[in-house]
Structures are given as structure tokens and as C-alpha cells.
C-alpha atoms as a PDB file:
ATOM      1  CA  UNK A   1    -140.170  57.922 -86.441  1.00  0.00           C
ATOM      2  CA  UNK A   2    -136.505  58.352 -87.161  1.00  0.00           C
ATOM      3  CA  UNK A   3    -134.404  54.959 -88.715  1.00  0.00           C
ATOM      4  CA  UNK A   4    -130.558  54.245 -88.116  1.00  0.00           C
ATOM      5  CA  UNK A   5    -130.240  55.885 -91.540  1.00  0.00           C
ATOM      6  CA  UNK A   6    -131.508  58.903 -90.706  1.00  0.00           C
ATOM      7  CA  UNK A   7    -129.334  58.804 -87.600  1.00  0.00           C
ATOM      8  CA  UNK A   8    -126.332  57.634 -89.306  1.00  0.00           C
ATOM      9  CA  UNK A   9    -126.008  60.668 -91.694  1.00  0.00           C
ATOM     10  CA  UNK A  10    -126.710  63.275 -88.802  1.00  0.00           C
ATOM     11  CA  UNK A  11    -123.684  61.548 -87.061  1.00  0.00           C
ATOM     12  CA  UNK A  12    -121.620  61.619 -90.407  1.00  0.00           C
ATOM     13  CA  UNK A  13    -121.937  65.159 -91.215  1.00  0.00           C
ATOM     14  CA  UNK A  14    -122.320  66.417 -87.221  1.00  0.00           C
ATOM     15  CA  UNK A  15    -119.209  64.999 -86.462  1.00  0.00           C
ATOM     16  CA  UNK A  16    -117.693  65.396 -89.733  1.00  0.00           C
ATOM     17  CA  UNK A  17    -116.774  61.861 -90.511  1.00  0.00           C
ATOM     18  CA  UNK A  18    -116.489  62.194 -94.112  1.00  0.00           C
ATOM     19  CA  UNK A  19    -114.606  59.422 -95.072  1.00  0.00           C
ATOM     20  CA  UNK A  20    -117.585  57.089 -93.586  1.00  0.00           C
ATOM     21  CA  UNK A  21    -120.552  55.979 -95.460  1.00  0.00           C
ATOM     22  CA  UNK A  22    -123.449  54.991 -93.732  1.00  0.00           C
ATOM     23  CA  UNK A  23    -123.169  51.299 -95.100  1.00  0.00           C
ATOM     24  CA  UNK A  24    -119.968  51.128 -93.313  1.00  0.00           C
ATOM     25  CA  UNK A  25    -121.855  51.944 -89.599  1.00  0.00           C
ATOM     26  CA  UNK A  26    -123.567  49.350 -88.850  1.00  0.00           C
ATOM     27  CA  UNK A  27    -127.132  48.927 -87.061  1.00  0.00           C
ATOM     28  CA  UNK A  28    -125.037  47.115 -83.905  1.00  0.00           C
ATOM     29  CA  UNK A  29    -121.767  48.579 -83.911  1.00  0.00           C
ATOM     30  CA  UNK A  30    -120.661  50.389 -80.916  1.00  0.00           C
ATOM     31  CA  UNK A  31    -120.138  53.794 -81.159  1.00  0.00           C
ATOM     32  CA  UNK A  32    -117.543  53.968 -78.720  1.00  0.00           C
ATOM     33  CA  UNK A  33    -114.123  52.240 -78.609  1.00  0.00           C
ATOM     34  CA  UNK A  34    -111.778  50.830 -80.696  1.00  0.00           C
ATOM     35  CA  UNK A  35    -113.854  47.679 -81.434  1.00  0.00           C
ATOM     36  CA  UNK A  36    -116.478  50.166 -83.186  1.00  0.00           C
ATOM     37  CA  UNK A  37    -116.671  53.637 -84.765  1.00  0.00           C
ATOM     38  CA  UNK A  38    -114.271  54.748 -82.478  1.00  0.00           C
ATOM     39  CA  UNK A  39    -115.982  57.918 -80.881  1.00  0.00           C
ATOM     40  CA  UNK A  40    -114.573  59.731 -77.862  1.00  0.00           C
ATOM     41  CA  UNK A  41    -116.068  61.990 -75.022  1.00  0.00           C
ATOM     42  CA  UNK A  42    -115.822  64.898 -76.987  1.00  0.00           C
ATOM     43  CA  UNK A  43    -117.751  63.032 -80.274  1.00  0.00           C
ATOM     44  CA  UNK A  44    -120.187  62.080 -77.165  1.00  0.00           C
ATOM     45  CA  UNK A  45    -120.623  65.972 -76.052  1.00  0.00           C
ATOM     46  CA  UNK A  46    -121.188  66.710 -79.846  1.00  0.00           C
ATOM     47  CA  UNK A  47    -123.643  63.379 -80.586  1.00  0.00           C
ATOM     48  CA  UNK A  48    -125.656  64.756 -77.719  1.00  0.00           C
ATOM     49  CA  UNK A  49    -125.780  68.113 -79.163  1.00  0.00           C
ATOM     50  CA  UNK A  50    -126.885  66.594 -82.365  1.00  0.00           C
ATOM     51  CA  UNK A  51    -129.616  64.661 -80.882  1.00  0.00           C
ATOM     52  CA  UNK A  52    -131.155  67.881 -79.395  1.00  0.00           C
ATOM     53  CA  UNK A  53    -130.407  70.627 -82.341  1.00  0.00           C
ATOM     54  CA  UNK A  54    -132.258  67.809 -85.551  1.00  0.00           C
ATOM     55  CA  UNK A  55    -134.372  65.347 -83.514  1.00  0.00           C
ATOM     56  CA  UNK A  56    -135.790  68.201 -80.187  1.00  0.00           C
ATOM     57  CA  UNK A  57    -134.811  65.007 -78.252  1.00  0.00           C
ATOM     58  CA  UNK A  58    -132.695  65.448 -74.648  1.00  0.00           C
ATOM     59  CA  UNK A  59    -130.857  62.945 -72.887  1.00  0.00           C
ATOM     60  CA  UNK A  60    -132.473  62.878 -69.845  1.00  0.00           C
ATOM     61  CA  UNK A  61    -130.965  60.071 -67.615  1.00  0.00           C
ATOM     62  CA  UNK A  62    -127.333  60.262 -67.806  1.00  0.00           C
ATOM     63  CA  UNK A  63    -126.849  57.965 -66.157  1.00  0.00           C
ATOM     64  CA  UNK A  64    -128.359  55.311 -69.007  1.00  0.00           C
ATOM     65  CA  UNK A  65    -126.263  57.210 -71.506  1.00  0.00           C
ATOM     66  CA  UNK A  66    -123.840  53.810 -71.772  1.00  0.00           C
ATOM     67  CA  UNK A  67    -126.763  52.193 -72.531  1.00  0.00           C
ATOM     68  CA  UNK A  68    -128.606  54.667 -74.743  1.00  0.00           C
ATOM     69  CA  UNK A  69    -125.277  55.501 -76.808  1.00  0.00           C
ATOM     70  CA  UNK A  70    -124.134  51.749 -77.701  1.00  0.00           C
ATOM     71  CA  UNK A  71    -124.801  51.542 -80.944  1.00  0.00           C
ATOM     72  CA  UNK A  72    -127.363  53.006 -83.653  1.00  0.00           C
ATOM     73  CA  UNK A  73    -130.396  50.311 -83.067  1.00  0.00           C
ATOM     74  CA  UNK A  74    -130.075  51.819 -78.701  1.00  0.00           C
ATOM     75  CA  UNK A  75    -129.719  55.539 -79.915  1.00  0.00           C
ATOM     76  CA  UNK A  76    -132.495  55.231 -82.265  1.00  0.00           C
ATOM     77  CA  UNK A  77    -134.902  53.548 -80.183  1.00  0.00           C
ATOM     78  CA  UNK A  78    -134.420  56.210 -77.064  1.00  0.00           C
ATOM     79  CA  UNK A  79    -134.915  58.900 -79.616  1.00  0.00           C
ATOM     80  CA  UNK A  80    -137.913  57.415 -80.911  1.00  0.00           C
ATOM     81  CA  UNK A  81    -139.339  56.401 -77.458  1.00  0.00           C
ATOM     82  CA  UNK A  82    -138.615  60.267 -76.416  1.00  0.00           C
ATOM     83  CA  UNK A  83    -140.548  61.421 -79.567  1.00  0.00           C
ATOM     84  CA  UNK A  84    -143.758  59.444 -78.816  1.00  0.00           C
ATOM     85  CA  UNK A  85    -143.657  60.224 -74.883  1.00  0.00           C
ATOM     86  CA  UNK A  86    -143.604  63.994 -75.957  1.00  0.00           C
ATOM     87  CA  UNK A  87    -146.651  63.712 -78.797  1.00  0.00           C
END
């Protein structure tokens, strides 16, 4: 089982977002938009890459990928739930 830490520094250094610490992400912010860390499409091709390369997990439903990429505590929780379904 993976925890929004363990997320939050594979989306630090994946996406190179140095001058973030993982304090400064929090569990509920939204990844996207300006009200949160402020990702874009491309950070979303990368994050997805990411996912798949350290965690073996695939987004599977895009179209739940809104809901799946809001914040840390939604990301997590799909990865996790993909993890169990595949042990």
C-alpha cells in the first residue's frame, strides 16, 4: 500500500518540481489549476507515465481520470484499489 507521501515525492522528482516539498502538497489539494499545484495536460501525460513506470498501475477508465487525478488522497486510493484488484 502506497501513502500520499510516497506519491508526493514520485510527483516531485517525475515532474521535476524541485522547489516543492512534499509538506507544501497537500493530502486535498488539486493537482490541476491555479487554485492547486498548478499541473497542466502535459504534467497529466507525464503523472500518468509515472503511475505506470514506479507503481505497475494503468489508468484504465479515462474517462474517471477528473476524478482519479483531483488531488493526492483520489490518486492514491485508485492506485491502491488497482494494486489489490491485481494481487
Amino acid at each position: 500500500m502506497i501513502t500520499t507521501s510516497d506519491l508526493k515525492e514520485k510527483i516531485i522528482a517525475g515532474l521535476g518540481l524541485e522547489d516543492i516539498g512534499i509538506d507544501e502538497i497537500e493530502d486535498d489539494m488539486a493537482l490541476f489549476g491555479e487554485d492547486g499545484l498548478g499541473l497542466d495536460s502535459v504534467d497529466a501525460i507525464e503523472l500518468t507515465l509515472i503511475i505506470e513506470k514506479e507503481f505497475g498501475v494503468k489508468i484504465k477508465d479515462m474517462g474517471e481520470s477528473e476524478n482519479i487525478f483531483a488531488n493526492p488522497n483520489s490518486l492514491v486510493a485508485y492506485i491502491n484499489s488497482e494494486l489489490e484488484s491485481n494481487s
